[in-house]
Protein backbone atom coordinates (compact mmCIF):
# COMPACT_ATOMS: atom_id res chain seq x y z
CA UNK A 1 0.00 0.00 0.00
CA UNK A 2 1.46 3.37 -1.05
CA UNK A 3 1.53 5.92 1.97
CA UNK A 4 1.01 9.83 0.81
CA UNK A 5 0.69 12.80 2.68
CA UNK A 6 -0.31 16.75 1.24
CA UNK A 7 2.39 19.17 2.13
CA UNK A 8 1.05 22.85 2.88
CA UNK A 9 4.33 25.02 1.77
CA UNK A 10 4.89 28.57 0.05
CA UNK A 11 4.92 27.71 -3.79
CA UNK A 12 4.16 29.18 -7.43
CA UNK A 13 1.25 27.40 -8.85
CA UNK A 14 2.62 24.43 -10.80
CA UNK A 15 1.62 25.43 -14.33
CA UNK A 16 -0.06 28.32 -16.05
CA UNK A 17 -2.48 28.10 -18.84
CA UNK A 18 -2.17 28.88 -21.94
CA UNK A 19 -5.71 27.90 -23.73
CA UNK A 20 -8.63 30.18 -22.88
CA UNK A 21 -11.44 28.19 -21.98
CA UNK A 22 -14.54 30.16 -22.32
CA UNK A 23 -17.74 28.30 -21.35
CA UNK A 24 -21.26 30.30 -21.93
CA UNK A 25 -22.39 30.41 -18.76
CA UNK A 26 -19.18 31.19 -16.47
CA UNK A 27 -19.22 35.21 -16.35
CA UNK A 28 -16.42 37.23 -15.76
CA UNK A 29 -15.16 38.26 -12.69
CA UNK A 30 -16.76 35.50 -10.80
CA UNK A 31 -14.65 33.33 -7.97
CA UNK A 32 -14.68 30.52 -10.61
CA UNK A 33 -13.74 32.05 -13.45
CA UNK A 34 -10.37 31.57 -13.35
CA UNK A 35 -10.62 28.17 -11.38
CA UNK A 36 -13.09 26.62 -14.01
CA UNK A 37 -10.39 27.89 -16.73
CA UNK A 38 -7.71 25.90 -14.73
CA UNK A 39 -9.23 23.05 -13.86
CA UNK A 40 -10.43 22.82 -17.98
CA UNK A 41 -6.65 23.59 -19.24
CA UNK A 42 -5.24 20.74 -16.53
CA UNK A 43 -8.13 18.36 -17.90
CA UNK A 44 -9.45 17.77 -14.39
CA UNK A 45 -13.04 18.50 -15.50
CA UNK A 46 -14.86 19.33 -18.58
CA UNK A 47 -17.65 21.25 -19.83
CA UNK A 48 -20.83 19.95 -21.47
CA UNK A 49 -21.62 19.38 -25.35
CA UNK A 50 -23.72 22.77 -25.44
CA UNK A 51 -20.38 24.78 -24.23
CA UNK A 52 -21.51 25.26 -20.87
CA UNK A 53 -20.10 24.63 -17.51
CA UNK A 54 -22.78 24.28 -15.42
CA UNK A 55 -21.34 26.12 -12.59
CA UNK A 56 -23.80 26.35 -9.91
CA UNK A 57 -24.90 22.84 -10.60
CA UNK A 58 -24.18 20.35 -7.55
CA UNK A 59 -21.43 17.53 -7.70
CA UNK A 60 -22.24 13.94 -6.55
CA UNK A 61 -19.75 12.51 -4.96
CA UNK A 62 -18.76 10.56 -7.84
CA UNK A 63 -17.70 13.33 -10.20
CA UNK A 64 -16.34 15.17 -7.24
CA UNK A 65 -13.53 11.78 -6.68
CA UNK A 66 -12.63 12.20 -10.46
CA UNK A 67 -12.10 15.80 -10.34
CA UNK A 68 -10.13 15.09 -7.14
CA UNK A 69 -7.93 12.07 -8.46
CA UNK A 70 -7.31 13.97 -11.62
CA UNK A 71 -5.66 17.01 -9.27
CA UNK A 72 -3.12 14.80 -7.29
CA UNK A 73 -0.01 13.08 -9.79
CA UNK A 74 -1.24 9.76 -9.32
CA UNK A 75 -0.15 6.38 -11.15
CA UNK A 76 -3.81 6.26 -12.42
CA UNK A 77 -2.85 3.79 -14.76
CA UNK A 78 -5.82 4.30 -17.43
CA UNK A 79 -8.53 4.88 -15.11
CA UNK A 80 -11.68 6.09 -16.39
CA UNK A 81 -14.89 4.66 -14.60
CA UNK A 82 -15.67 6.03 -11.11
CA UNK A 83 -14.56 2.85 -9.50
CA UNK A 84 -10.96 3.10 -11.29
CA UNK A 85 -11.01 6.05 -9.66
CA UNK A 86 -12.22 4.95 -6.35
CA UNK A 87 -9.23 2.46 -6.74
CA UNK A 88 -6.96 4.90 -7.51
CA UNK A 89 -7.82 6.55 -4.08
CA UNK A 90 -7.49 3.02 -2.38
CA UNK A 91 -3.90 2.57 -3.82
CA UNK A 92 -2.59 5.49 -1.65
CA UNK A 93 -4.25 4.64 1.45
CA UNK A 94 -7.39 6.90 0.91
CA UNK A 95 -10.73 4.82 1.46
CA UNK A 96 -13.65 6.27 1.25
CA UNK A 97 -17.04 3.18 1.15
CA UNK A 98 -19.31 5.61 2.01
CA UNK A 99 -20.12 7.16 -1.17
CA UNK A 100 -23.49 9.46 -0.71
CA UNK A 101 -25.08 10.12 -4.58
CA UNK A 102 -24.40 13.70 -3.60
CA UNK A 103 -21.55 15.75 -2.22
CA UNK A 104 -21.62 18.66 0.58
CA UNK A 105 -19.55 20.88 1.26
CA UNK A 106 -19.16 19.23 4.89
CA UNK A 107 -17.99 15.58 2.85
CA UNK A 108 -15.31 17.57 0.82
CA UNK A 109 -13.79 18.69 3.52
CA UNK A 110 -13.59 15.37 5.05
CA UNK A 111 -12.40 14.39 2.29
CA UNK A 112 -9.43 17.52 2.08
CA UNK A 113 -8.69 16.87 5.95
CA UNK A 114 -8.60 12.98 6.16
CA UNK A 115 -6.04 13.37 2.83
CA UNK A 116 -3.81 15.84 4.40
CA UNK A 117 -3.49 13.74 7.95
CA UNK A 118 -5.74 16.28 10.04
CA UNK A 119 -8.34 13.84 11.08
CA UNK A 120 -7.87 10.30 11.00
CA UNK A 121 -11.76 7.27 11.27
CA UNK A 122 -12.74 4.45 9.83
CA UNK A 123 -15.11 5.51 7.31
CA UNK A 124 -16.60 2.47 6.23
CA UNK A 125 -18.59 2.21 9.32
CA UNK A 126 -19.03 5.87 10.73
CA UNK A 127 -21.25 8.51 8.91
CA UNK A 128 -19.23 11.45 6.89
CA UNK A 129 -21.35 13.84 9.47
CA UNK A 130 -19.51 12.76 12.43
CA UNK A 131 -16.17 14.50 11.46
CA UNK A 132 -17.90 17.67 10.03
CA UNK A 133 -17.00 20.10 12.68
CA UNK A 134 -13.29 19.15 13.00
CA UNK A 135 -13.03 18.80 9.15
CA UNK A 136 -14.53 22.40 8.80
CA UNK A 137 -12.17 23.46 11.31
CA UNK A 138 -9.17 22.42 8.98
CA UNK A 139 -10.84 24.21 5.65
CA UNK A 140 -10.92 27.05 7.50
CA UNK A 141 -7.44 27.19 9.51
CA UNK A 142 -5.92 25.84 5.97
CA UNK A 143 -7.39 28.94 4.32
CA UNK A 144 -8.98 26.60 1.78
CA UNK A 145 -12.14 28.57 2.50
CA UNK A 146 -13.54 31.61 4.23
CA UNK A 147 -17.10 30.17 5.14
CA UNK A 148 -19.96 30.95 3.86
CA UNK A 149 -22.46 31.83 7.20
CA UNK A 150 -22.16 33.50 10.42
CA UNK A 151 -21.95 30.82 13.13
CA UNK A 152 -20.95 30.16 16.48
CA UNK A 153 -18.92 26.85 15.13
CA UNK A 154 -16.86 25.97 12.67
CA UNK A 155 -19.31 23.52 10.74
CA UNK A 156 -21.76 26.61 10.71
CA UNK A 157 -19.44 29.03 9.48
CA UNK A 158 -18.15 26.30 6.66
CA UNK A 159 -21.92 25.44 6.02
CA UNK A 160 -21.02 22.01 5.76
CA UNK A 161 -24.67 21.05 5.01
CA UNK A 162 -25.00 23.28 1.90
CA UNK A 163 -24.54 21.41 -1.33
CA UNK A 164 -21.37 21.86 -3.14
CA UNK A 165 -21.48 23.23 -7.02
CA UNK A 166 -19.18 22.25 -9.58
CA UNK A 167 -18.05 25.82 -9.35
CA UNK A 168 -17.11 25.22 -5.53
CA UNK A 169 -15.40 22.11 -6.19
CA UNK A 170 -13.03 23.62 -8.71
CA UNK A 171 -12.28 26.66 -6.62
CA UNK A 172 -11.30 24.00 -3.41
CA UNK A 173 -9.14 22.15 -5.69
CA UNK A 174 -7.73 25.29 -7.61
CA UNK A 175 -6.69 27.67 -4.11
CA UNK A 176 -5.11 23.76 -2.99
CA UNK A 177 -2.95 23.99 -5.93
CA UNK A 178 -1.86 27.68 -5.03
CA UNK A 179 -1.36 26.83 -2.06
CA UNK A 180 1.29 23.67 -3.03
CA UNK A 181 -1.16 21.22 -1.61
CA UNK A 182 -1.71 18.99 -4.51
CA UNK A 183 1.47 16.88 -4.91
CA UNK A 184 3.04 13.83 -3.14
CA UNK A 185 5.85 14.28 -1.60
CA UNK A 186 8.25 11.26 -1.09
CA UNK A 187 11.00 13.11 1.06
CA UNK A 188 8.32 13.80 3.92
CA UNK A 189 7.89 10.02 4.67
CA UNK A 190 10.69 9.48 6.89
CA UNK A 191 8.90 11.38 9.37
CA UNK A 192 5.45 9.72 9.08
CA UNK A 193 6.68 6.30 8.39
CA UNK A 194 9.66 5.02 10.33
CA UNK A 195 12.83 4.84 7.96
CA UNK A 196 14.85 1.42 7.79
CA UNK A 197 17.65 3.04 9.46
CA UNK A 198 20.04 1.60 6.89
CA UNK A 199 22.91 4.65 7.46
CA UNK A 200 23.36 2.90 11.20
CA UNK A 201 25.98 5.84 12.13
CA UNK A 202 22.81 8.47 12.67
CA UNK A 203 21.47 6.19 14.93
CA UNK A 204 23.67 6.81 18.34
CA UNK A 205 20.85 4.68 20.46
CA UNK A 206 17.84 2.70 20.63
CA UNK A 207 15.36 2.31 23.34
CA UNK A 208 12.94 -0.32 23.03
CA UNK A 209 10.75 0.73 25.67
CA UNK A 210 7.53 -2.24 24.97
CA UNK A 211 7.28 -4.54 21.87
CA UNK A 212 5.81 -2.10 19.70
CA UNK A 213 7.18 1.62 20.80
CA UNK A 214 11.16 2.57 20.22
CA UNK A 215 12.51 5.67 20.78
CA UNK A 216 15.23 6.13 18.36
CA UNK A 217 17.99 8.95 19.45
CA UNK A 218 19.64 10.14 16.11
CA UNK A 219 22.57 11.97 15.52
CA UNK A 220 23.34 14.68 12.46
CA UNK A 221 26.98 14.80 11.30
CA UNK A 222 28.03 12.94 14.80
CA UNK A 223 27.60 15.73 16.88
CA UNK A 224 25.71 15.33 20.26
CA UNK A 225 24.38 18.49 19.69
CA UNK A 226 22.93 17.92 16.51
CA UNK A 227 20.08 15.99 18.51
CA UNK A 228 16.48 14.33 17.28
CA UNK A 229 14.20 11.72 18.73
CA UNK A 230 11.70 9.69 16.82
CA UNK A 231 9.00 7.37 18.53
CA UNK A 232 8.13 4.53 16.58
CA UNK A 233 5.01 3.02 16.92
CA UNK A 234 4.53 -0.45 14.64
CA UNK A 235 6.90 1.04 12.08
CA UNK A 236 5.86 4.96 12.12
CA UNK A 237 7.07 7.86 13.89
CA UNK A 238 4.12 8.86 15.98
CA UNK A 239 6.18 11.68 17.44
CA UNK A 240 9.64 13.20 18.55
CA UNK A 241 11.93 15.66 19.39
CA UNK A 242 14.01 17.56 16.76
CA UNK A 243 17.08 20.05 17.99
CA UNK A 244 19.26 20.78 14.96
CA UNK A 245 20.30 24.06 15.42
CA UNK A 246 20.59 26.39 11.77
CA UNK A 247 17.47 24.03 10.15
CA UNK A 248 14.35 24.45 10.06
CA UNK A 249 11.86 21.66 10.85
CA UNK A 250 8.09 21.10 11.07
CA UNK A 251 7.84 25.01 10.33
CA UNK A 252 10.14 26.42 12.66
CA UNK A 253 13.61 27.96 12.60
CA UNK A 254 16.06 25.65 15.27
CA UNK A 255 18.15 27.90 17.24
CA UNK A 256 16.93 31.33 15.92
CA UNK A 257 15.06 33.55 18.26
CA UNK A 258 11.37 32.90 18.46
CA UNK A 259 8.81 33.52 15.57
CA UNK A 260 5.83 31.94 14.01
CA UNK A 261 5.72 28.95 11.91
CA UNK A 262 6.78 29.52 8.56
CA UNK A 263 5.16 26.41 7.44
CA UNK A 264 1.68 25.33 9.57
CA UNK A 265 1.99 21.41 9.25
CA UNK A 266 -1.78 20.43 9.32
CA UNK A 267 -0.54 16.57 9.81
CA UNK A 268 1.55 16.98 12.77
CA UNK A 269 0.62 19.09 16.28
CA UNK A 270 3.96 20.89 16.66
CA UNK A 271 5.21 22.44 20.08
CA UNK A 272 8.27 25.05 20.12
CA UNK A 273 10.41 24.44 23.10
CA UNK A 274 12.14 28.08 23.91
CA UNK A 275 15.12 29.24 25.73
CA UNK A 276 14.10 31.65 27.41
CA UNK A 277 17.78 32.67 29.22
CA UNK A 278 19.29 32.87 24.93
CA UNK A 279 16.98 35.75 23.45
CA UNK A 280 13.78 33.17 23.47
CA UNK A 281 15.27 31.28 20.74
CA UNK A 282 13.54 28.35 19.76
CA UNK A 283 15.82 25.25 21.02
CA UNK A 284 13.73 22.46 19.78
CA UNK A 285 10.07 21.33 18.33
CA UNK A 286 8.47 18.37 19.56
CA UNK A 287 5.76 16.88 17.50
CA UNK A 288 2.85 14.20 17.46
CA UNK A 289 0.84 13.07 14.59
CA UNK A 290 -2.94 14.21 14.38
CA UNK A 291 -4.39 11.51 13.32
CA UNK A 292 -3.44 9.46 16.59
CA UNK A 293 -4.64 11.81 18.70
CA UNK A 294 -7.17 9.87 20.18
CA UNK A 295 -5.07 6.28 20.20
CA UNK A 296 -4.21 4.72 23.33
CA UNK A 297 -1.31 3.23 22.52
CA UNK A 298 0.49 6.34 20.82
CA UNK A 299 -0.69 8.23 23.81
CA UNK A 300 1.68 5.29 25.78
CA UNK A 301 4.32 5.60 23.52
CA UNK A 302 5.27 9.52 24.22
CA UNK A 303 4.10 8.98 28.07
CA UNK A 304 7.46 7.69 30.00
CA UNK A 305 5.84 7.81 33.05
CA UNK A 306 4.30 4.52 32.08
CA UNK A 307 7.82 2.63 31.19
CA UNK A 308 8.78 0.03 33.75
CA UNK A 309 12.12 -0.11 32.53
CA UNK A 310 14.01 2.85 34.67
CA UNK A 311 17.27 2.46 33.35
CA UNK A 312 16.11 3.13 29.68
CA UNK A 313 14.21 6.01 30.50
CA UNK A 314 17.21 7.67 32.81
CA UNK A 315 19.31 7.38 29.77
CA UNK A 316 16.85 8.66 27.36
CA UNK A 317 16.98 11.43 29.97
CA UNK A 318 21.24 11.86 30.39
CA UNK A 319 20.91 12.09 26.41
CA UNK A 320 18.35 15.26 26.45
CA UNK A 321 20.46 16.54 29.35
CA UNK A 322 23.75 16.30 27.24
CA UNK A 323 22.53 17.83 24.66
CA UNK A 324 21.62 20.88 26.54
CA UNK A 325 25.32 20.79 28.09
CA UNK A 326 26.73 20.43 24.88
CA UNK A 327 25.65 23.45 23.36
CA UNK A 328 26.51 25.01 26.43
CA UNK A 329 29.86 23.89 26.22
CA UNK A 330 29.86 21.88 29.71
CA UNK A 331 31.37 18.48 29.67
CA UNK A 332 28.58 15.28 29.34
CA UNK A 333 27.28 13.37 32.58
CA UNK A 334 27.15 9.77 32.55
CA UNK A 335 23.63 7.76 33.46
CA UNK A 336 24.03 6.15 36.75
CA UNK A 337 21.84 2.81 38.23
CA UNK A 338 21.44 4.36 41.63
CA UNK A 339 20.86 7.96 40.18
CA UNK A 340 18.56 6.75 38.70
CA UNK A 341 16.77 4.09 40.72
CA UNK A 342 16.56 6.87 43.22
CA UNK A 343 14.89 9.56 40.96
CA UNK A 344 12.29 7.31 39.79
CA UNK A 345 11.45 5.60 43.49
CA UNK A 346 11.20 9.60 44.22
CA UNK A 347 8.67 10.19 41.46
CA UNK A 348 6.53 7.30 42.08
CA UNK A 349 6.52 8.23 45.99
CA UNK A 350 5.10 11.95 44.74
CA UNK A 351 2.47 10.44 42.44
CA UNK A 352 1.65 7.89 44.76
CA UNK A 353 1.09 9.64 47.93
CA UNK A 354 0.29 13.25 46.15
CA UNK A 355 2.77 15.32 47.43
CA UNK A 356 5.04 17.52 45.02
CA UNK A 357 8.46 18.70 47.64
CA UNK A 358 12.46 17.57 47.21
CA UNK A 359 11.80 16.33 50.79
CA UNK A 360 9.67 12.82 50.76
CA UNK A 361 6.42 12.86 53.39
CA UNK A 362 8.96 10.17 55.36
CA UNK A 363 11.16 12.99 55.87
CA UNK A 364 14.13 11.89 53.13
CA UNK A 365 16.19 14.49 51.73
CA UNK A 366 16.96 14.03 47.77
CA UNK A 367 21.11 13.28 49.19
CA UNK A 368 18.85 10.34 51.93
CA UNK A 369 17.52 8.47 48.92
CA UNK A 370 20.60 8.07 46.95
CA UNK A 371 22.41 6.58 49.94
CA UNK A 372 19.31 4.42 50.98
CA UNK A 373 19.98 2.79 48.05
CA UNK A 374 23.65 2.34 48.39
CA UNK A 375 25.20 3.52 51.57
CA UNK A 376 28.95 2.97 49.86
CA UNK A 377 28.19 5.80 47.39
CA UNK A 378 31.14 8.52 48.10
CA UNK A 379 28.86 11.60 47.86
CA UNK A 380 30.74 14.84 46.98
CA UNK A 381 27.96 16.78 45.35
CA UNK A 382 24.38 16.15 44.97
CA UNK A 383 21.85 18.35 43.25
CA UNK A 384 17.77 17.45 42.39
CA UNK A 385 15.10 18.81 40.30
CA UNK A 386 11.52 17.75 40.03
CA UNK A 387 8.73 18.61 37.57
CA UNK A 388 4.85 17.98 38.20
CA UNK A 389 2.01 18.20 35.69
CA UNK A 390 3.99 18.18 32.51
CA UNK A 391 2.71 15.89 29.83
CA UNK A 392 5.91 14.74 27.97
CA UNK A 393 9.50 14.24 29.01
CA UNK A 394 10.74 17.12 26.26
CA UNK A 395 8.07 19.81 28.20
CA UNK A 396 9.65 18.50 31.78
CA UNK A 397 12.87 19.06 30.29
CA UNK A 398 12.32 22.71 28.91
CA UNK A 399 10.35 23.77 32.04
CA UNK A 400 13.76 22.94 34.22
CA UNK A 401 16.02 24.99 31.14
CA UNK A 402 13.85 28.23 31.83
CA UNK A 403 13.81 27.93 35.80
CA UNK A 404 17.12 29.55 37.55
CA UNK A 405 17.64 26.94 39.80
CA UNK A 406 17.17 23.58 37.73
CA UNK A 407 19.17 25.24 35.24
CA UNK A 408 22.11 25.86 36.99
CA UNK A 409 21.36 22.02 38.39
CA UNK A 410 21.38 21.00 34.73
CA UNK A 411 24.91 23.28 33.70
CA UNK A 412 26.82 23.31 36.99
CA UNK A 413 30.53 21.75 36.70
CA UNK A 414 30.53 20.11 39.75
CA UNK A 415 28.83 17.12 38.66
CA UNK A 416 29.44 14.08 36.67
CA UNK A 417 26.68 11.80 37.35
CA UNK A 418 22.93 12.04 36.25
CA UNK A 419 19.82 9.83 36.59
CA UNK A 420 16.19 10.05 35.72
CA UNK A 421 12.91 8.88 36.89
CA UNK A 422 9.48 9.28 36.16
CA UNK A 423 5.82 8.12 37.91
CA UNK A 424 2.21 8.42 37.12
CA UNK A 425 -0.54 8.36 39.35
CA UNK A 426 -4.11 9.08 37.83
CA UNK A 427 -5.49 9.67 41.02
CA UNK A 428 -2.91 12.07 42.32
CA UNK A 429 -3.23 16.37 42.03
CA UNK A 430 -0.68 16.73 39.06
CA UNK A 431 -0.68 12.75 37.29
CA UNK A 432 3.16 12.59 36.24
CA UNK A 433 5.74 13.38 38.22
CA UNK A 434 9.62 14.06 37.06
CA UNK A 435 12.84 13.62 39.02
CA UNK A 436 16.44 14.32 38.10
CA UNK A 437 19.44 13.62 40.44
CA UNK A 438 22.97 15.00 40.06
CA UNK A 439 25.60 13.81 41.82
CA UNK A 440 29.54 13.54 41.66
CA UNK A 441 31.35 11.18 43.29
């Protein structure tokens, strides 16, 4: 099965006609005039034997799929019934079974959104209408369309149950193609589907946290500091953490001072991670895809707190810590068992017993636990930071970088040692809890 994904980028449109297409009843000046002439030139529609175009005439579905296959580069390998080019579709991973004789304006936009990544159903067994709203909400953020009512929502603003014209359906399809949506692009897949990894040198590490999630720490040019995480889920990279500095990923500019997106990504929820002590530059982007949002098990994968395996997660942690002290110019700390035992024994006491303090309800100072654990431990620095509340290990780790303290915990010289633990507690006031011990001995 061939995977795709639209691409939302600044572009030139990819052609410009050359044939004048004048159809009877398309005046001038109207939104579709210069759509209907596009979408005629490219061959993606036609008019009808008596030189009209029929503009304001509604689409069924199955014209609407033709005109649709016919904008993308396909293989369509001679198709020319409606069910070739419901196959088509099928070929790239795009099944639609529910095929109502008529298309709204709410089904095309399920039908842009579900393409692009920005909602993800089954919808062989679910009715179009129940992803209206959030497939509105993606015409409208996408600037495919400005609406057509007033409204308090975005399905009534879209008017998602108005019928769609033929003169709609070339104007979606024609501001896509301004807008660089309709092409495949092959490069893109090595974030949405996990690469085979065959260049082993990027790969400094690999955590295989369960049977089905690894979290793959990648190196650019062998640097430390040229730093990205993937999470693989069954083969695709449900999420990460990206810190090349001078590049610019997912939309945003890696160690330049903060800005908006210069690309909006409508397949992937993207959050900037800033420095706020460097001129607010934006250190790193983690990301998630949209369309698994709602999925338990990706949810899993980017939640540490639920790993039982403490020493993998304490050195996922030492290698986001390095990082940091890399491009800080401090030396790297080494993950250490008892470090790390401790921090996580420390987190799950905190979710557990819902307290959030360096000092456990038993009365155990953070320098206590470490030499519960091993009383032999020559102590000659010791330093903690905990975290409450945050939802991922990257937004734990830049809440310590723009806090005084935990930053000069993360950057001071005088230690060597580092280890990481993390607990959950769904009962408890903040759910995950975070712990970092430093230590040099």
């Amino acid at each position: 099965m061939k995977k795709w994904l639209m691409t939302v980028a600044c572009a030139s449109m990819l052609f410009v006609p050359t044939t004048s297409y004048a159809f009877s009843d398309v005046a001038k000046g109207m939104y579709y005039e210069k759509p209907i002439e596009w979408a005629a030139e490219q061959k993606i529609v036609s008019g009808y034997e008596d030189n009209t175009f029929k503009p304001k005439a509604q689409v069924t579905f199955d014209q609407f799929i033709k005109m649709y296959t016919n904008s993308f580069p396909f293989e369509k390998n001679g198709a020319t019934s409606y069910e070739d080019f419901y196959d088509v579709l099928n070929n790239y991973n795009i099944d639609f079974w529910i095929k109502p004789k008529h298309i709204s304006r709410g089904d095309v936009a399920v039908l842009f959104a579900y393409a692009a990544g920005a909602l993800s159903g089954d919808l062989s067994s679910a009715s179009l209408q129940t992803y209206y709203e959030e497939a509105a909400q993606y015409m409208l953020d996408s600037k495919l369309s400005t609406g057509q009512n007033n409204g308090k929502t975005a399905a009534e603003i879209f008017g998602v149950h108005n019928p769609l014209t033929r003169g709609q359906a070339v104007t979606f399809l024609h501001r896509a193609n301004e807008m660089d949506l309709l092409h495949l692009d092959e490069e893109i897949q090595y974030i949405y589907e996990a690469p085979p990894f065959t260049e082993q040198e990027r790969v400094l590490r690999s955590y295989n946290m369960s049977e089905k999630v690894t979290y793959h720490v990648l190196s650019h040019d062998d640097a430390v500091a040229n730093y990205e995480v993937q999470i693989v889920l069954d083969n695709r990279v449900v999420g990460g953490y990206y810190a090349v500095p001078n590049t610019t990923f997912l939309g945003y500019k890696i160690g330049k001072k903060k800005q908006e997106q210069v690309i909006a990504p409508v397949y992937y929820t993207v959050t900037p991670h800033v420095d706020q002590y460097n001129d607010d530059e934006v250190r790193a982007v983690s990301y998630k895809h949209v369309s698994y949002k709602d999925n338990e098990e990706v949810q899993h994968a980017l939640d540490v707190t639920t790993f039982e395996n403490a020493d993998l997660v304490g050195q996922l942690y030492a290698d986001l810590a390095n990082e940091f002290r890399v491009k800080n110019n401090m030396e790297q700390l080494q993950a250490h068992t008892v470090l790390t035992k401790a921090a996580q024994l420390h987190s799950i006491d905190m979710a557990k017993q819902n307290y959030f303090s360096h000092t456990a309800l038993s009365g155990l100072s953070h320098r206590d636990r470490i030499e519960q654990i091993d009383s032999t431990l020559q102590l000659k620095a010791t330093g903690e930071n905990i975290s409450a509340g945050r939802s991922t290990i990257f937004e734990a780790h830049t809440g310590w970088i723009n806090s005084s303290g935990h930053r000069a915990n993360m950057l001071s010289p005088l230690y060597r040692k580092i280890g990481f633990g993390a607990g959950y507690d769904a009962s408890s006031q903040y759910k995950r809890y975070y712990t970092t011990k430093f230590a040099n001995m």
